[in-house]
N, C-alpha and C. Protein backbone atom coordinates (compact mmCIF):
# COMPACT_ATOMS: atom_id res chain seq x y z
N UNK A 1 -11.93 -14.39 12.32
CA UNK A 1 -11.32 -14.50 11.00
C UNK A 1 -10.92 -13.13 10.47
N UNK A 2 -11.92 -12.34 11.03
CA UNK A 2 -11.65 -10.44 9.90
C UNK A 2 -10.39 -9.97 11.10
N UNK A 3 -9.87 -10.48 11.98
CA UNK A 3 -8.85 -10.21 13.06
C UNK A 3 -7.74 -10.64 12.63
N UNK A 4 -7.47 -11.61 11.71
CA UNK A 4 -6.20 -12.21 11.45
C UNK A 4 -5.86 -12.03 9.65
N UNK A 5 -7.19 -10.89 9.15
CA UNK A 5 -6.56 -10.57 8.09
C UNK A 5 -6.37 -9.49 8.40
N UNK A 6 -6.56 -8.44 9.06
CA UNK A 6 -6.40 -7.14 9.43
C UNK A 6 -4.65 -7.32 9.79
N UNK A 7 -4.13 -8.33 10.51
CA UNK A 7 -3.22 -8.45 11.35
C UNK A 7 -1.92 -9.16 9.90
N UNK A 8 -2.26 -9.20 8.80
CA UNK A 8 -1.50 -10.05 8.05
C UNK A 8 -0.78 -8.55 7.35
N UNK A 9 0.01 -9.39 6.84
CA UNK A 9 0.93 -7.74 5.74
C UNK A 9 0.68 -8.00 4.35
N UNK A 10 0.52 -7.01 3.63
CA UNK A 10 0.25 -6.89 1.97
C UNK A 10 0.65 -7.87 1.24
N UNK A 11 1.95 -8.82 1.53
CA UNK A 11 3.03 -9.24 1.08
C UNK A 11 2.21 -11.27 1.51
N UNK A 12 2.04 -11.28 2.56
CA UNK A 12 1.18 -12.46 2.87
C UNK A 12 0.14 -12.78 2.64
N UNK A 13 -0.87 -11.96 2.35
CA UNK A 13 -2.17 -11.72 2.10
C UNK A 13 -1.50 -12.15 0.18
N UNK A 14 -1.42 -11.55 -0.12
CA UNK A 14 -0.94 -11.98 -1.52
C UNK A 14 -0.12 -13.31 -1.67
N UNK A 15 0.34 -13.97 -0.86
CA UNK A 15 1.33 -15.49 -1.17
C UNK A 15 0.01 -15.96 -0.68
N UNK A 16 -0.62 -15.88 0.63
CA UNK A 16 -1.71 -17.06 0.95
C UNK A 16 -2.89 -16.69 -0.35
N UNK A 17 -3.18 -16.07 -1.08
CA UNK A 17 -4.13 -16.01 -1.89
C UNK A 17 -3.80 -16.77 -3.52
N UNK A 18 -2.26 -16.45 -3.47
CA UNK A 18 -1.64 -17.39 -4.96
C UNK A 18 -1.65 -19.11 -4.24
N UNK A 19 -1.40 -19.24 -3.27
CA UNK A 19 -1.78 -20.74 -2.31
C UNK A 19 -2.74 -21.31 -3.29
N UNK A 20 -3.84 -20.40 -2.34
CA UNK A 20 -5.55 -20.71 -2.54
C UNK A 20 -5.61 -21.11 -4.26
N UNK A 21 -5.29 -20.52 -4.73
CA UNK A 21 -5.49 -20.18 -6.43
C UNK A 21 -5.01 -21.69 -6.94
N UNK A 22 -3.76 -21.94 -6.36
CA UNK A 22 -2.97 -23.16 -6.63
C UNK A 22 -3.86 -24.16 -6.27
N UNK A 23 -4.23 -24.05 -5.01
CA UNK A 23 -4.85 -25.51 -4.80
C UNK A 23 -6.62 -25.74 -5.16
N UNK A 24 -7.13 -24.78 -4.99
CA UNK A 24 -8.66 -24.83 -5.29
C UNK A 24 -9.33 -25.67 -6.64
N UNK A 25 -8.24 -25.75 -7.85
CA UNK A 25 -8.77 -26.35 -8.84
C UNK A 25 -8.82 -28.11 -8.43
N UNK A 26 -8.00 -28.50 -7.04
CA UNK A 26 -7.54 -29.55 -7.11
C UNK A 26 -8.84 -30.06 -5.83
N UNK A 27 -9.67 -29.21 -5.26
CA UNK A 27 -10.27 -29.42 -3.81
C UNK A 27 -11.57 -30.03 -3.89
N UNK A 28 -11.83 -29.98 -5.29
CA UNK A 28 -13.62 -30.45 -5.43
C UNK A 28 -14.59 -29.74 -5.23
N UNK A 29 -14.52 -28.56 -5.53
CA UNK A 29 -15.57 -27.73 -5.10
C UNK A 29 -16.23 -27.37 -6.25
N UNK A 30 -17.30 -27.46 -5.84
CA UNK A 30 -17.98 -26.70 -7.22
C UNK A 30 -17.51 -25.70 -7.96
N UNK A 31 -17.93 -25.74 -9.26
CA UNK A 31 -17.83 -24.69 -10.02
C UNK A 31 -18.28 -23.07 -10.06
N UNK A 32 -19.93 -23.26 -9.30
CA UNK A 32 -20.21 -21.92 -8.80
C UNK A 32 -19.33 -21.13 -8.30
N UNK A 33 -19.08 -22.06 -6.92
CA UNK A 33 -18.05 -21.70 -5.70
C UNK A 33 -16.75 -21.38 -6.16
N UNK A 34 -15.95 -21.99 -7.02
CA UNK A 34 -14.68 -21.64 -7.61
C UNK A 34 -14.88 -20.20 -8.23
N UNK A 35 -15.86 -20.17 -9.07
CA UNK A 35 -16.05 -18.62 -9.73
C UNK A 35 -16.19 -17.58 -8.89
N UNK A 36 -16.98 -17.71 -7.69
CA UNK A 36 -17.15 -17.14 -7.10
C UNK A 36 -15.82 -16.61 -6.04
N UNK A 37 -15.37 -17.74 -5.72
CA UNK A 37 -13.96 -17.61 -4.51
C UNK A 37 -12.37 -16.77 -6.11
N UNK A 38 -12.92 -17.46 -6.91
CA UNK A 38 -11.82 -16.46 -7.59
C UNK A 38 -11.83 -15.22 -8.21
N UNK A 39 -13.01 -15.15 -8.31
CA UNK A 39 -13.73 -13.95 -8.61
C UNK A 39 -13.11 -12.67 -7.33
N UNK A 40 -13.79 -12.88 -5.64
CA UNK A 40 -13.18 -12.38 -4.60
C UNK A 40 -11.67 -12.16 -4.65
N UNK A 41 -11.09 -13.43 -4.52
CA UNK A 41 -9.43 -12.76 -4.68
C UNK A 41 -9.06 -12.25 -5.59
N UNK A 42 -9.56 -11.86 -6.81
CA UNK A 42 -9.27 -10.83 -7.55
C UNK A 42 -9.31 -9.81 -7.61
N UNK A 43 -10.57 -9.33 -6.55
CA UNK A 43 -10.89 -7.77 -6.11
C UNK A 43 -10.21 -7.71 -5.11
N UNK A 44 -9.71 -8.99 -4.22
CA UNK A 44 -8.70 -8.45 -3.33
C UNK A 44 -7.24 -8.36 -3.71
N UNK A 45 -6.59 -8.88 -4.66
CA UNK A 45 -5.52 -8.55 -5.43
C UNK A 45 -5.56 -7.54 -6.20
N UNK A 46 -6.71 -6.99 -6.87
CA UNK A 46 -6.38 -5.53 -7.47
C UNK A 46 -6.59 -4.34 -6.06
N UNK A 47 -7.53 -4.72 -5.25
CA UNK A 47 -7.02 -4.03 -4.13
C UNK A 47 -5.49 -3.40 -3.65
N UNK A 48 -5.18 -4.70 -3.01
CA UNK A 48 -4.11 -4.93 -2.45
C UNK A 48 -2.63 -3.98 -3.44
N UNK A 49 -2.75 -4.17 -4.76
CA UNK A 49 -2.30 -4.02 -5.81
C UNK A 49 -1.87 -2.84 -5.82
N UNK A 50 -3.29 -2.08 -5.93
CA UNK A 50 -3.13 -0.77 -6.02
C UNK A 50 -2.82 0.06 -4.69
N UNK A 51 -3.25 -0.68 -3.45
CA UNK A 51 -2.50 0.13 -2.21
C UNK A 51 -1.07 0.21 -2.40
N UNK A 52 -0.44 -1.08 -2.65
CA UNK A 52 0.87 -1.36 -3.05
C UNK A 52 1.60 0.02 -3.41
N UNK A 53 0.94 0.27 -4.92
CA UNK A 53 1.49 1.43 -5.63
C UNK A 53 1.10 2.63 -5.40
N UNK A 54 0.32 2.97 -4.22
CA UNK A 54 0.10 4.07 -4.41
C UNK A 54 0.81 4.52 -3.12
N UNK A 55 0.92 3.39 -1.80
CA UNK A 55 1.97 3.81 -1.01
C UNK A 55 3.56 3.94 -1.70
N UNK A 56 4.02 3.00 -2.82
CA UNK A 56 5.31 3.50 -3.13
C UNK A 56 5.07 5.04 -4.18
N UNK A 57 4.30 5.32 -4.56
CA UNK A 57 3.74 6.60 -5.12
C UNK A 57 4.03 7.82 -3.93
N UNK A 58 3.38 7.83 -3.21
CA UNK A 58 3.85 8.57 -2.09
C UNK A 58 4.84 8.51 -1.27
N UNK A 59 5.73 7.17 -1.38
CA UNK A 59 7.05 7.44 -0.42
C UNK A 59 7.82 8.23 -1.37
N UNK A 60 7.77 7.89 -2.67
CA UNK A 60 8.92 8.70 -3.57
C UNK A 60 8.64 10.10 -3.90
N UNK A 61 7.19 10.14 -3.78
CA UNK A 61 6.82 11.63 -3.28
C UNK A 61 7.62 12.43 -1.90
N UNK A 62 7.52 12.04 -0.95
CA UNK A 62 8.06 11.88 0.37
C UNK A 62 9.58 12.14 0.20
N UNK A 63 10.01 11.46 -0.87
CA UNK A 63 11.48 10.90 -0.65
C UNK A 63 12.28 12.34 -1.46
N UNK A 64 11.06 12.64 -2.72
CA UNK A 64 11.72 14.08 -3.55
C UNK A 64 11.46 15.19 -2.43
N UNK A 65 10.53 15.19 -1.59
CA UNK A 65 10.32 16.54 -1.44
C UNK A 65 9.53 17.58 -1.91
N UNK A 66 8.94 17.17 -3.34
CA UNK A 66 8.80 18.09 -3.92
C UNK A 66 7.45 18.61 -3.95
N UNK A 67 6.96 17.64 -3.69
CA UNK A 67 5.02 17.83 -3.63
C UNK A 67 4.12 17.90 -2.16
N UNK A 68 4.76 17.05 -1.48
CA UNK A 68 3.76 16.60 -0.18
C UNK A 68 4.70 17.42 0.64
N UNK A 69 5.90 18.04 0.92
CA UNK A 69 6.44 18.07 2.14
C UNK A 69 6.52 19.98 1.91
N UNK A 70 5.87 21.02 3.09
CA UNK A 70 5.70 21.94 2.75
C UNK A 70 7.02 22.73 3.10
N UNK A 71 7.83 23.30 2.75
CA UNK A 71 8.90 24.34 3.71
C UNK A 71 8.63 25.59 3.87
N UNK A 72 8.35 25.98 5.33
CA UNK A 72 8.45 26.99 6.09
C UNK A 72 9.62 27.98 5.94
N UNK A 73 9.37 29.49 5.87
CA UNK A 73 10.12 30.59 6.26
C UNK A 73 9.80 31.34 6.92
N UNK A 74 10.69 32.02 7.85
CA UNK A 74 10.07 33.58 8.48
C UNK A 74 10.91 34.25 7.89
N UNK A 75 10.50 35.52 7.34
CA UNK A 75 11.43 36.49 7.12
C UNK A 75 11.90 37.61 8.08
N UNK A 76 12.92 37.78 9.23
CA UNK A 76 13.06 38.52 10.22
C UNK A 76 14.12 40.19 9.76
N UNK A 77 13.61 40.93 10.67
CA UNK A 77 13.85 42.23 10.00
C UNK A 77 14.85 42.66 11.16
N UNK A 78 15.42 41.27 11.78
CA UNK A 78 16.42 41.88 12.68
C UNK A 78 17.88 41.00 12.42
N UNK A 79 19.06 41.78 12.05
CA UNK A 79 20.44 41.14 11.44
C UNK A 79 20.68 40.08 12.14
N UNK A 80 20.93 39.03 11.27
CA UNK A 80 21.42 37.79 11.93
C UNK A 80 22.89 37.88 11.92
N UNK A 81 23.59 38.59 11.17
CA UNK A 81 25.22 38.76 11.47
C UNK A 81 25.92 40.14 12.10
N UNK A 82 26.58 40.07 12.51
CA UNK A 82 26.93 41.59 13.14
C UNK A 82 27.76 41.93 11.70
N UNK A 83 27.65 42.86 11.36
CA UNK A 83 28.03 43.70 10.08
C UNK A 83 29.30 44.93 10.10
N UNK A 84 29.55 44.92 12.08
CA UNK A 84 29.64 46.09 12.11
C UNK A 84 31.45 46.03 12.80
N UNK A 85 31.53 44.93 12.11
CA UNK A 85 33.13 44.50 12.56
C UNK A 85 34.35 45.36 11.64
């Protein structure tokens, strides 16, 4: 079972969990158990949630340039143009 959520994408993991949500009031299960099972997908939706945003947080990081991506110089003390034309 922990093999085929590892293997699911952010995007599915979140539709099969609004599923669950949909149908559970309708399944007969106790009340404990309901609190409890909705209780879980909620820590896995604010999970999920916040990976969400914090990978698009860092692609647009990524995407400016401006923070995460370092640029390199050498400064060389030998002419890169001939001068002497």
């Amino acid at each position: 079972m922990c093999g085929i959520l590892v293997a699911m994408t952010k995007g599915t993991l979140v539709f099969l969990l609004g599923l669950v949500t949909i149908v559970l009031p309708a399944l007969g299960v106790p009340l404990f158990w309901k609190q409890i099972l909705f209780g879980v997908m909620g820590i896995i939706l604010v999970g999920i949630g916040y990976s969400i945003r914090r990978s698009q947080y860092l692609a647009t990081l990524e995407y400016d340039g401006s923070v995460r991506s370092a640029e390199t110089f050498v400064e060389t003390t030998e002419p890169l143009f001939d001068t002497t034309r």
